[in-house]
PDB file of N, CA and C in Angstrom:
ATOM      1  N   UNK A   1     168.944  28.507 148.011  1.00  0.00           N
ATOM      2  CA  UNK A   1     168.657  29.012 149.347  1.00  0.00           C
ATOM      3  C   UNK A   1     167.140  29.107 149.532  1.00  0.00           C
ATOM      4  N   UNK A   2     166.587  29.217 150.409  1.00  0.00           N
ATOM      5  CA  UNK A   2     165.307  28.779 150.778  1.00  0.00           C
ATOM      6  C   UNK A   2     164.625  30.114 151.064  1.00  0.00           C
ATOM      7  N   UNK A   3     163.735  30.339 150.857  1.00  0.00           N
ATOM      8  CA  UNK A   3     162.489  31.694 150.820  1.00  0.00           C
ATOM      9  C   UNK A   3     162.577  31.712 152.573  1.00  0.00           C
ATOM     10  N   UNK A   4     163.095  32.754 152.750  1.00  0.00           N
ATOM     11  CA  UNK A   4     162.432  33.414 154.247  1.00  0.00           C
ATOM     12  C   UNK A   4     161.346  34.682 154.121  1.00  0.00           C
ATOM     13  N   UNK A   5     160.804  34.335 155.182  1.00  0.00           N
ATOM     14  CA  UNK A   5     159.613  35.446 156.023  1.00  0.00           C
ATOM     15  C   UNK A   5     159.910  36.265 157.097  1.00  0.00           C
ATOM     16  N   UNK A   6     160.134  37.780 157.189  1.00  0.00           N
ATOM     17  CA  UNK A   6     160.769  38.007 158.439  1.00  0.00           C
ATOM     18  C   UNK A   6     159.708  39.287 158.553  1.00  0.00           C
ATOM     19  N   UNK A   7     159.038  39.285 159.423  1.00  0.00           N
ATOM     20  CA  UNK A   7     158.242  40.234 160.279  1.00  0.00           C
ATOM     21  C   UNK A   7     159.105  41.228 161.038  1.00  0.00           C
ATOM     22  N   UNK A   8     158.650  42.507 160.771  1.00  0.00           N
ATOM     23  CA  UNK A   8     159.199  43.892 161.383  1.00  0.00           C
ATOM     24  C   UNK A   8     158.792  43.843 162.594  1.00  0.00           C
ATOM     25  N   UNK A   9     158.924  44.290 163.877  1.00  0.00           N
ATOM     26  CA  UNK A   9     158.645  44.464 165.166  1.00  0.00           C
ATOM     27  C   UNK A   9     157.239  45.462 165.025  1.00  0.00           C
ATOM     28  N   UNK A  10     157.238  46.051 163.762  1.00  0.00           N
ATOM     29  CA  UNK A  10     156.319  47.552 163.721  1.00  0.00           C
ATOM     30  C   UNK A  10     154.578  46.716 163.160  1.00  0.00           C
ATOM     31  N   UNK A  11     155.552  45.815 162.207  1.00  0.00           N
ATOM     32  CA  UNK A  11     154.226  44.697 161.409  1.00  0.00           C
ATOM     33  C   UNK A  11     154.151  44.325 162.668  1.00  0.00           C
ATOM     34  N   UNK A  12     154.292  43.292 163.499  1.00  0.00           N
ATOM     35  CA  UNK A  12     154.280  42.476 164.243  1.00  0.00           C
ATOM     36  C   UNK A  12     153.212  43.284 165.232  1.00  0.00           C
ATOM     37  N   UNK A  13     153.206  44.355 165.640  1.00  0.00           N
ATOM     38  CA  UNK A  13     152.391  45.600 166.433  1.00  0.00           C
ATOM     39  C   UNK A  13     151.173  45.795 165.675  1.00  0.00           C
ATOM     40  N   UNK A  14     151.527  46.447 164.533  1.00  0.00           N
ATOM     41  CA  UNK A  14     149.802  45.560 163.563  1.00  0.00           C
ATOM     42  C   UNK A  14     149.248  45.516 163.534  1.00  0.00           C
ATOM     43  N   UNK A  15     149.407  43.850 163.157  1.00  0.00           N
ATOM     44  CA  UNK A  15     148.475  43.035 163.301  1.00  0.00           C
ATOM     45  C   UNK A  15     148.163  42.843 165.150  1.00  0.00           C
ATOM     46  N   UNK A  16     148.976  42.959 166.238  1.00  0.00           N
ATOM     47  CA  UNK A  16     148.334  42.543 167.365  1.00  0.00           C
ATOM     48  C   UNK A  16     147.490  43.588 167.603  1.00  0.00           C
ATOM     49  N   UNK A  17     147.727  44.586 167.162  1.00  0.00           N
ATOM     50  CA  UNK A  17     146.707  45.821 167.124  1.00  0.00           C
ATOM     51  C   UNK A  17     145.109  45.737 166.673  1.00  0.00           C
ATOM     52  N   UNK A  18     145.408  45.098 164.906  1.00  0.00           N
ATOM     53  CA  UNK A  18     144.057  44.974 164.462  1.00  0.00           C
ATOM     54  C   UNK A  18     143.770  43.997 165.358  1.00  0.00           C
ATOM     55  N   UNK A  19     144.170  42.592 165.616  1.00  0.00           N
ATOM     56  CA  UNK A  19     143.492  41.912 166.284  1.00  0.00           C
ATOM     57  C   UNK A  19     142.597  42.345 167.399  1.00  0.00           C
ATOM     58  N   UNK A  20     143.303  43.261 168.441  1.00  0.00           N
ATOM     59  CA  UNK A  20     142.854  43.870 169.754  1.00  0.00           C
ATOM     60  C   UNK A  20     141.752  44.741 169.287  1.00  0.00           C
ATOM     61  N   UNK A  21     141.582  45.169 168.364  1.00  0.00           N
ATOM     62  CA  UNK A  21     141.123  46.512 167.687  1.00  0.00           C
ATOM     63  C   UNK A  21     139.296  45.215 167.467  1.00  0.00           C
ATOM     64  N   UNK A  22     139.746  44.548 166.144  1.00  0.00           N
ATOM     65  CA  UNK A  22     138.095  43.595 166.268  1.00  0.00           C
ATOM     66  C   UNK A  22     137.538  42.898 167.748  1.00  0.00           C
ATOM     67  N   UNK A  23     138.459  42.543 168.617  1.00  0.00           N
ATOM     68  CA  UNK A  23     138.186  41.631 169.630  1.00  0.00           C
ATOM     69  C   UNK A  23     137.297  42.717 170.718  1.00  0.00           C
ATOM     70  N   UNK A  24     137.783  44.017 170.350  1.00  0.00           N
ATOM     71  CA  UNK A  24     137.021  44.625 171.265  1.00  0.00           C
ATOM     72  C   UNK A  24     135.519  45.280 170.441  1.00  0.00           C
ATOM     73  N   UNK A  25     135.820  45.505 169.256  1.00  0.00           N
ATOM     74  CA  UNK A  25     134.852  45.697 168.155  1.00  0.00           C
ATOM     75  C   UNK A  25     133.706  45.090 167.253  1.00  0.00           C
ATOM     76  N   UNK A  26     133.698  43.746 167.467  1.00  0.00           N
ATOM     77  CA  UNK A  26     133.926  42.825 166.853  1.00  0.00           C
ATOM     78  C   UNK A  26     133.645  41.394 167.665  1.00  0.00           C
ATOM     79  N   UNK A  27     134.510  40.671 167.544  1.00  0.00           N
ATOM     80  CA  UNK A  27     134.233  39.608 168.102  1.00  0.00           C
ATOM     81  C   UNK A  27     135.953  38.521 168.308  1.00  0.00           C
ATOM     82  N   UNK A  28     136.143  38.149 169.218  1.00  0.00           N
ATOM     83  CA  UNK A  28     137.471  37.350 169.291  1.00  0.00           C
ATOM     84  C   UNK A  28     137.321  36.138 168.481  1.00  0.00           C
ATOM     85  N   UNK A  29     136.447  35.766 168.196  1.00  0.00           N
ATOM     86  CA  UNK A  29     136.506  35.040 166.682  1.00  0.00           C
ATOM     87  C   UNK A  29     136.740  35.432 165.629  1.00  0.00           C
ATOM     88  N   UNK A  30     136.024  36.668 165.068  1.00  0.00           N
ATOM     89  CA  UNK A  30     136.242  36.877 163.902  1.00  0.00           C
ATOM     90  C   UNK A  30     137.666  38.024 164.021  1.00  0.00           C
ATOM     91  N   UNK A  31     137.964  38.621 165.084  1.00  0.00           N
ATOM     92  CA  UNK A  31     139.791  38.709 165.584  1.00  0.00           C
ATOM     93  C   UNK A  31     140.683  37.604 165.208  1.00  0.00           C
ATOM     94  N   UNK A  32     140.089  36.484 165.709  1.00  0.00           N
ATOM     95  CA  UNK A  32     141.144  35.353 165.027  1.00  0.00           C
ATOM     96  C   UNK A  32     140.968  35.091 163.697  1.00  0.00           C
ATOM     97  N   UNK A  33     140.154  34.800 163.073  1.00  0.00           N
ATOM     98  CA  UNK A  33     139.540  34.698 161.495  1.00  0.00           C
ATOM     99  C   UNK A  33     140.930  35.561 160.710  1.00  0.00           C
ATOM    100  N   UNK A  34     140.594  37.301 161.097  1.00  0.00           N
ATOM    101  CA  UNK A  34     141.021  38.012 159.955  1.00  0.00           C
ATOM    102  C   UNK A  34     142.518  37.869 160.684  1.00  0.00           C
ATOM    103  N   UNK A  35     143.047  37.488 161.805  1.00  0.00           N
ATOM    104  CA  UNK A  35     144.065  37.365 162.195  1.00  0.00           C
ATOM    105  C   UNK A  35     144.708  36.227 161.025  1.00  0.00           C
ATOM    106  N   UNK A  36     144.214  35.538 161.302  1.00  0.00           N
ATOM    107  CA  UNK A  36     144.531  33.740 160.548  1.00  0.00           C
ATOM    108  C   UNK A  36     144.876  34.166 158.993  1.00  0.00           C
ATOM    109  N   UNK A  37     144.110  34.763 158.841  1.00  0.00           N
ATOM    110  CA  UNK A  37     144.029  35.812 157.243  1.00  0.00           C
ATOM    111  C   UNK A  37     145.161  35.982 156.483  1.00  0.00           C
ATOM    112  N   UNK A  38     145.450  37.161 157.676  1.00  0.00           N
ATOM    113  CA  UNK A  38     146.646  37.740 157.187  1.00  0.00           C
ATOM    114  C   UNK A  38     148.106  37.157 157.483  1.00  0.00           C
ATOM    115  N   UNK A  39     148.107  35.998 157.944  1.00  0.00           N
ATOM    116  CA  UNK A  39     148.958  35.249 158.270  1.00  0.00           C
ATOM    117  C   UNK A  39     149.090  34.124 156.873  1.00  0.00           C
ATOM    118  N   UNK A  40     148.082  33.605 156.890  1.00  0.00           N
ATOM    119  CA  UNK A  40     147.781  32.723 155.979  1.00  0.00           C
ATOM    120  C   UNK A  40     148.489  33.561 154.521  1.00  0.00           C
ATOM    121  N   UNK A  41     148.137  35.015 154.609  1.00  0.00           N
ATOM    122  CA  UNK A  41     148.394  35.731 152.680  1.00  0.00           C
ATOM    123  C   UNK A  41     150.091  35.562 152.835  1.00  0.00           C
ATOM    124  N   UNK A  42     150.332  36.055 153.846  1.00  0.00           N
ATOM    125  CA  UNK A  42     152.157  36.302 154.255  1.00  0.00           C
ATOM    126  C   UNK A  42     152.935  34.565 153.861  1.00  0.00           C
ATOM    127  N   UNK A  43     152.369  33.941 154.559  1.00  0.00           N
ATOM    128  CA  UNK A  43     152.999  32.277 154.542  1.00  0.00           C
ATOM    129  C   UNK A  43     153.068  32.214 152.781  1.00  0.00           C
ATOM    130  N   UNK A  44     151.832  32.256 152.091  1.00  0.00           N
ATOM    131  CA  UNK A  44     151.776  31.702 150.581  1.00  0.00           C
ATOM    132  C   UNK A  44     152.518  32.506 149.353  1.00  0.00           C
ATOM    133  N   UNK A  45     153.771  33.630 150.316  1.00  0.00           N
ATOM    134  CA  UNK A  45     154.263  33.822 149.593  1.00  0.00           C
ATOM    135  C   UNK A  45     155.549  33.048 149.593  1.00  0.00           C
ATOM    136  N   UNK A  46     155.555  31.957 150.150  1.00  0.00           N
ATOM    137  CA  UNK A  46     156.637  31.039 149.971  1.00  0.00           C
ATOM    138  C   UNK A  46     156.524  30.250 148.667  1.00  0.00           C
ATOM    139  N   UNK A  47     155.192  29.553 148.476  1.00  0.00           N
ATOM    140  CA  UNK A  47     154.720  29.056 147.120  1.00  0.00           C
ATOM    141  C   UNK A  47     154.546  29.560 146.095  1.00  0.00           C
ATOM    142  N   UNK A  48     154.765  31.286 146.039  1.00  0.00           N
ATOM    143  CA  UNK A  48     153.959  31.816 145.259  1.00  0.00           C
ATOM    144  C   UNK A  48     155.149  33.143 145.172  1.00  0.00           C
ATOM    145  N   UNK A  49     156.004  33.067 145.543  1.00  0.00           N
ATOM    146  CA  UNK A  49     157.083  34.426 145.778  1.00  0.00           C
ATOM    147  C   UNK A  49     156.800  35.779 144.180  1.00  0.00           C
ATOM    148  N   UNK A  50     156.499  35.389 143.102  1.00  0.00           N
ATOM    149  CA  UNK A  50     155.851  36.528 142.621  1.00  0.00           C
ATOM    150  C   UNK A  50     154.765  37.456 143.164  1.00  0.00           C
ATOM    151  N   UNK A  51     154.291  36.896 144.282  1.00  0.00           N
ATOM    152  CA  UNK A  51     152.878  37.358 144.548  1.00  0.00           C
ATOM    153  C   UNK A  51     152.771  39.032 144.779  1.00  0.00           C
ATOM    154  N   UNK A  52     151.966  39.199 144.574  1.00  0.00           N
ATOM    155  CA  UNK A  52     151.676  40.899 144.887  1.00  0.00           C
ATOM    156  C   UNK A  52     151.446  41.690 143.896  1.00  0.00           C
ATOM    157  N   UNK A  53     151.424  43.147 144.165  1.00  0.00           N
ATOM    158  CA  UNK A  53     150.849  43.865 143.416  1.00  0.00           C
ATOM    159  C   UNK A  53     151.917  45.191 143.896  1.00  0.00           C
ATOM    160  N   UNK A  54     152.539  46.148 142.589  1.00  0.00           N
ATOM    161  CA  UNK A  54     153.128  47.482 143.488  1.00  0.00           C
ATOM    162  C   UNK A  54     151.904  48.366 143.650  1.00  0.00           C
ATOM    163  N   UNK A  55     151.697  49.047 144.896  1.00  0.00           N
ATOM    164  CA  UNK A  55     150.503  49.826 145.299  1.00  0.00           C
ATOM    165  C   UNK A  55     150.891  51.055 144.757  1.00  0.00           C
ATOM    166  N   UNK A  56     150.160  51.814 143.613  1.00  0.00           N
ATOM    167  CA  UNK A  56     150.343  53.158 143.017  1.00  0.00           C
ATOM    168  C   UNK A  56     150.539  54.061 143.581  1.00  0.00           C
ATOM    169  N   UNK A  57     150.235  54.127 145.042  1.00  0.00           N
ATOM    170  CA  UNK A  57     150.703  55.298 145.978  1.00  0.00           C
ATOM    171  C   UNK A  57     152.067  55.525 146.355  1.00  0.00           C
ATOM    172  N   UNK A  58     152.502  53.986 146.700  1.00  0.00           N
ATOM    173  CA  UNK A  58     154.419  53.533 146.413  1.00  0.00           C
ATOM    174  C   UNK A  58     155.291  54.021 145.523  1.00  0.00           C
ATOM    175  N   UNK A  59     154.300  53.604 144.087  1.00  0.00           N
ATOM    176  CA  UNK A  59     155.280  53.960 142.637  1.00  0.00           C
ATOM    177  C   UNK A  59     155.558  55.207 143.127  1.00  0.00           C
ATOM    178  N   UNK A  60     154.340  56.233 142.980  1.00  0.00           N
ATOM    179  CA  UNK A  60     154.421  57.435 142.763  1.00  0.00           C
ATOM    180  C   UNK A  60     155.732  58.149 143.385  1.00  0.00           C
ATOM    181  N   UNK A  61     156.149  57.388 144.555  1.00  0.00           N
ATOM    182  CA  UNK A  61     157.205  57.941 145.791  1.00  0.00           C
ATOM    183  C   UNK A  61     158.695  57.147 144.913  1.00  0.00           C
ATOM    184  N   UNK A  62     158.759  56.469 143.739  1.00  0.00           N
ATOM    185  CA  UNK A  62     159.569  55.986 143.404  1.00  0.00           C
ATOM    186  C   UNK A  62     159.782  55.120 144.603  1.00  0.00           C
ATOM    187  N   UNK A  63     159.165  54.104 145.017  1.00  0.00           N
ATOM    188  CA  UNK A  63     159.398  52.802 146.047  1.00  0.00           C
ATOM    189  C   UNK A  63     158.561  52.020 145.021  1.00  0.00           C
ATOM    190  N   UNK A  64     159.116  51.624 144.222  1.00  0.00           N
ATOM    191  CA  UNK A  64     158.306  50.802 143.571  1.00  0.00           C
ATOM    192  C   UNK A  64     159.278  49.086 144.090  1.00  0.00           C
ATOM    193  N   UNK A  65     159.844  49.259 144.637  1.00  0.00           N
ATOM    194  CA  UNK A  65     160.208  47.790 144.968  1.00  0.00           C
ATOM    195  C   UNK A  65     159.559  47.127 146.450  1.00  0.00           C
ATOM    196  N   UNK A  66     158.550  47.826 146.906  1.00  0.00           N
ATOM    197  CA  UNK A  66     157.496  47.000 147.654  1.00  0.00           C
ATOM    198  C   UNK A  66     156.211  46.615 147.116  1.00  0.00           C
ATOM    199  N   UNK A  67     155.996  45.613 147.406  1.00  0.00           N
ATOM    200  CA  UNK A  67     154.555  44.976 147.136  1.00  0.00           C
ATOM    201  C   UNK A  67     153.441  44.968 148.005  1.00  0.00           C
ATOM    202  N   UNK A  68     152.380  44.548 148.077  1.00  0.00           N
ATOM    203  CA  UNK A  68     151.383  44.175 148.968  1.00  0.00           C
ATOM    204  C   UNK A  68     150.795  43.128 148.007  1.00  0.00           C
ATOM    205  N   UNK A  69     150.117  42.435 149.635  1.00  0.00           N
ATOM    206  CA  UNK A  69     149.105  41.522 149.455  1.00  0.00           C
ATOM    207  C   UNK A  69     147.743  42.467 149.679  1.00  0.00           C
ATOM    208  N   UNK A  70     146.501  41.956 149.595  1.00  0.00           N
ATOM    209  CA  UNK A  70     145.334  42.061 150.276  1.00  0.00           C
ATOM    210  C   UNK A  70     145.070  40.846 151.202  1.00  0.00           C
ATOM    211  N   UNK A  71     144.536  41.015 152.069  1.00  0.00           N
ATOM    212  CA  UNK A  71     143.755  39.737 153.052  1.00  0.00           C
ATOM    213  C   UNK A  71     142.771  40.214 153.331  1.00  0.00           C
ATOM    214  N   UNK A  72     141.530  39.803 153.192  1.00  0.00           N
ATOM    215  CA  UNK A  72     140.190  40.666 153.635  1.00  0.00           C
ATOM    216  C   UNK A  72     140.569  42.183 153.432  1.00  0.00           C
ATOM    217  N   UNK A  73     140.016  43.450 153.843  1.00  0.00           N
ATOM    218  CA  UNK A  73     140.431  44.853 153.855  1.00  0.00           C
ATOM    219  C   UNK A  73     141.844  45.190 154.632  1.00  0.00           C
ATOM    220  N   UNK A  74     142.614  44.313 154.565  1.00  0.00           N
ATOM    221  CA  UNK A  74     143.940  44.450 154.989  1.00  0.00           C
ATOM    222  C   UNK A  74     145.127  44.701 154.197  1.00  0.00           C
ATOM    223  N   UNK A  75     145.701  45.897 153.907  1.00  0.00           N
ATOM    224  CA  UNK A  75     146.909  45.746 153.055  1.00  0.00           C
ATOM    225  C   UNK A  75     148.212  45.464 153.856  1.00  0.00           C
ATOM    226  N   UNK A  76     148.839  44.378 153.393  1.00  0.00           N
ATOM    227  CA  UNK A  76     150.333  43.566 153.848  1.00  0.00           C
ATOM    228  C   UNK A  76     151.115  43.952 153.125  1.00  0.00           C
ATOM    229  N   UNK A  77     152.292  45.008 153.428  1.00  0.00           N
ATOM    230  CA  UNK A  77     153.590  45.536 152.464  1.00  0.00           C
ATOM    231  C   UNK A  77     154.493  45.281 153.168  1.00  0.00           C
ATOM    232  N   UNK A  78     155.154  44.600 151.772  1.00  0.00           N
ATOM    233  CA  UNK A  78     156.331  43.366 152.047  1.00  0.00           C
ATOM    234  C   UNK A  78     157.314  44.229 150.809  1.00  0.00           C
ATOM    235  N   UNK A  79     158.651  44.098 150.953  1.00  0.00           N
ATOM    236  CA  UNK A  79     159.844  44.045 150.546  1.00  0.00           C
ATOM    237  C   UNK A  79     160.868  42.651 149.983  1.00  0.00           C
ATOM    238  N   UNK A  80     161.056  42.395 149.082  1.00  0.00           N
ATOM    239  CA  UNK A  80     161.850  41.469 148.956  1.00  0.00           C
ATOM    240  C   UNK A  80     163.080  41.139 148.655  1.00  0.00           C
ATOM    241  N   UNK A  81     164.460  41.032 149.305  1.00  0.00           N
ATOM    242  CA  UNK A  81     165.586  41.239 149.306  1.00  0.00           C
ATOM    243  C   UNK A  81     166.075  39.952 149.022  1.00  0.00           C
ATOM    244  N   UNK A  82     166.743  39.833 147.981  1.00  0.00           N
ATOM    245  CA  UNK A  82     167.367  38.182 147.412  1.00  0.00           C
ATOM    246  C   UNK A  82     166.356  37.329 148.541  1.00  0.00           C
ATOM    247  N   UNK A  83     166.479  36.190 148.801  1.00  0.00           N
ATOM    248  CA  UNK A  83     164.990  34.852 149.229  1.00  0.00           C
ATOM    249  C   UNK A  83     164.520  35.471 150.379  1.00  0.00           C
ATOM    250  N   UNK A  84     164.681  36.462 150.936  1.00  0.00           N
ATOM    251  CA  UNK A  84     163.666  37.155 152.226  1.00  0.00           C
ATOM    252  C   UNK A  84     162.733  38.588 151.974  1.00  0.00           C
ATOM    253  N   UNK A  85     161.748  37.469 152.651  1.00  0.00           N
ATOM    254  CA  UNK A  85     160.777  38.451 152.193  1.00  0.00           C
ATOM    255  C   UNK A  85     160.626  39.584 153.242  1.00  0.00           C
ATOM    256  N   UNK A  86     160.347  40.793 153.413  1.00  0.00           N
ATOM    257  CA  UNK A  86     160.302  41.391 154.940  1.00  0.00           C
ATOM    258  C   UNK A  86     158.782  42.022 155.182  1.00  0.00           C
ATOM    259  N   UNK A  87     158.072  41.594 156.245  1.00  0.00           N
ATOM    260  CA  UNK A  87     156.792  42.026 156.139  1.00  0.00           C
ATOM    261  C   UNK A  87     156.778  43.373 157.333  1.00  0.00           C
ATOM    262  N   UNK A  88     156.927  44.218 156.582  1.00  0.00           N
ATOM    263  CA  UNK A  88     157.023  46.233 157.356  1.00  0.00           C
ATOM    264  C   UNK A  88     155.404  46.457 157.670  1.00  0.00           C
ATOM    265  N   UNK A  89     154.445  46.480 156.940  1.00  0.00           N
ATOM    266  CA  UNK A  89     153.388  47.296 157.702  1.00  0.00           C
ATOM    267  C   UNK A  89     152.129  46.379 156.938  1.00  0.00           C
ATOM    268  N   UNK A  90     151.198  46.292 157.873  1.00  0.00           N
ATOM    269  CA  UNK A  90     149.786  45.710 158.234  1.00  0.00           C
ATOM    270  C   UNK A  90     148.845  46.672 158.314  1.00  0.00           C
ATOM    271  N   UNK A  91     148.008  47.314 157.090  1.00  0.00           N
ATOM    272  CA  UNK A  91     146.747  48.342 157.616  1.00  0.00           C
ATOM    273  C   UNK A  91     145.904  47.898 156.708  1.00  0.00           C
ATOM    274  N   UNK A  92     144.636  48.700 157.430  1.00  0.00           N
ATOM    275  CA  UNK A  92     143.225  48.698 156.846  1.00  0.00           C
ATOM    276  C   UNK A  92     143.128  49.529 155.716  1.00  0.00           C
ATOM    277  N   UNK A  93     142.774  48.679 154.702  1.00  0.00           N
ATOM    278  CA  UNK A  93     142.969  49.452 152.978  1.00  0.00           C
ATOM    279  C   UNK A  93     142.315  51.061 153.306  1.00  0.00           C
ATOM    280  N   UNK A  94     141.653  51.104 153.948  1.00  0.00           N
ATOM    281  CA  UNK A  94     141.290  52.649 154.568  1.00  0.00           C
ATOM    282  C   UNK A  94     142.146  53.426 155.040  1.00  0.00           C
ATOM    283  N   UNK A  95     143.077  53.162 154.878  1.00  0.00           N
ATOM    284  CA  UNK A  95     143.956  53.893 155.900  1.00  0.00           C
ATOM    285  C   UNK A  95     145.250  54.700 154.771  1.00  0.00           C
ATOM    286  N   UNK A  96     145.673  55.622 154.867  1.00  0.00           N
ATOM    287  CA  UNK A  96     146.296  56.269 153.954  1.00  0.00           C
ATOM    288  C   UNK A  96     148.066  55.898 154.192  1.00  0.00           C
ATOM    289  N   UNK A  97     147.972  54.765 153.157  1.00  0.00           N
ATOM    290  CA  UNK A  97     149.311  53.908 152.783  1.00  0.00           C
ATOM    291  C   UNK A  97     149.978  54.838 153.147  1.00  0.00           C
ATOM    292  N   UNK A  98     150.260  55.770 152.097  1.00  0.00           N
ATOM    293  CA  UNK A  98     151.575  56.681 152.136  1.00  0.00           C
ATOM    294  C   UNK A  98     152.420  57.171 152.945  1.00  0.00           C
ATOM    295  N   UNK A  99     151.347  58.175 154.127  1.00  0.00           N
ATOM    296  CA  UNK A  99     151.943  58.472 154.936  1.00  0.00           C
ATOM    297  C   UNK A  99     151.972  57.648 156.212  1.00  0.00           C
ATOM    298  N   UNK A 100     151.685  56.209 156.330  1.00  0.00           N
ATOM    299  CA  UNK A 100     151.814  55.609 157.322  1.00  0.00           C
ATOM    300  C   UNK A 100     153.254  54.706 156.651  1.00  0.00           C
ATOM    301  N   UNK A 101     153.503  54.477 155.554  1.00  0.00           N
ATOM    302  CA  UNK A 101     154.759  53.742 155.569  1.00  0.00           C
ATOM    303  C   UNK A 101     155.642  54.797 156.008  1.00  0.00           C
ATOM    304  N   UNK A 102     156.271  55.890 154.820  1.00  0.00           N
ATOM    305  CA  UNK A 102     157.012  57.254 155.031  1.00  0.00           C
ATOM    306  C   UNK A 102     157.432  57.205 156.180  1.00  0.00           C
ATOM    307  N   UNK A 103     156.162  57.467 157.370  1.00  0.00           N
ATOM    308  CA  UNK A 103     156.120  57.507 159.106  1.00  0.00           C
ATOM    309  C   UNK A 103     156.860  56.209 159.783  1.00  0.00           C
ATOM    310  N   UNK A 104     156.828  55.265 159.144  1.00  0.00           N
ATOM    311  CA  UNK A 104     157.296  53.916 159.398  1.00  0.00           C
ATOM    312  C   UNK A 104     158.995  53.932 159.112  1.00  0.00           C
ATOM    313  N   UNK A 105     159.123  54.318 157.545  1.00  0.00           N
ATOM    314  CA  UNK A 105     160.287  53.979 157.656  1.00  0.00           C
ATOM    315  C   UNK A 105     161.342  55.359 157.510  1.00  0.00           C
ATOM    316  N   UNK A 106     161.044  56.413 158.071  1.00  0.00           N
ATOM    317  CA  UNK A 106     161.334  57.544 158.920  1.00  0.00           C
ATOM    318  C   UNK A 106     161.893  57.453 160.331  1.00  0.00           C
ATOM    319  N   UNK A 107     161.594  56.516 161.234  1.00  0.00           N
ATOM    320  CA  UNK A 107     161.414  56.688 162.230  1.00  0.00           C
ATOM    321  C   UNK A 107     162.449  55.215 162.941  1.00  0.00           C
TER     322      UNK A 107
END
């Protein structure tokens, strides 16, 4: 069976967020750049489906079965359920993982 990619409605908000967030900050180029980014880290886990890292803030909550990527200062936490991958939340490594997933998948 073939590796799927399936974006959360909440990921999907995001990233159109960060994007909106540099374009007004920033520049609508380099909006598309880190856009392209984090698109680009998500896709290469088709080639690469080990990819990631468990984020120690996760373990600690016993969720140790999500991963992240990095893309530039972007952390991408993904889930992987037999060949689908699910991409839940898109933030700025600044941003306090924990209680923004929790809040995520709380709600």
């Amino acid at each position: 069976m073939a590796i799927q990619i399936k974006w959360t409605e909440s990921a999907k908000d995001d990233v159109r967020e960060i994007r909106a967030y540099l374009q007004a900050n920033q520049s609508p180029e380099y909006a598309r750049k880190i856009t392209q980014q984090i698109k680009n880290e998500v896709v290469s886990l088709l080639a690469h489906p080990s990819k990631g890292t468990h984020p120690a803030e996760l373990e600690e909550l016993e969720l140790g079965n999500f991963r992240q990527l990095l893309a530039g200062q972007n952390r991408i936490i993904f889930q992987q359920k037999d060949n689908v991958f699910y991409i839940h939340l898109v933030c700025h490594t600044s941003r306090d993982l924990r209680s923004l997933l929790l809040r995520r998948l709380l709600t």
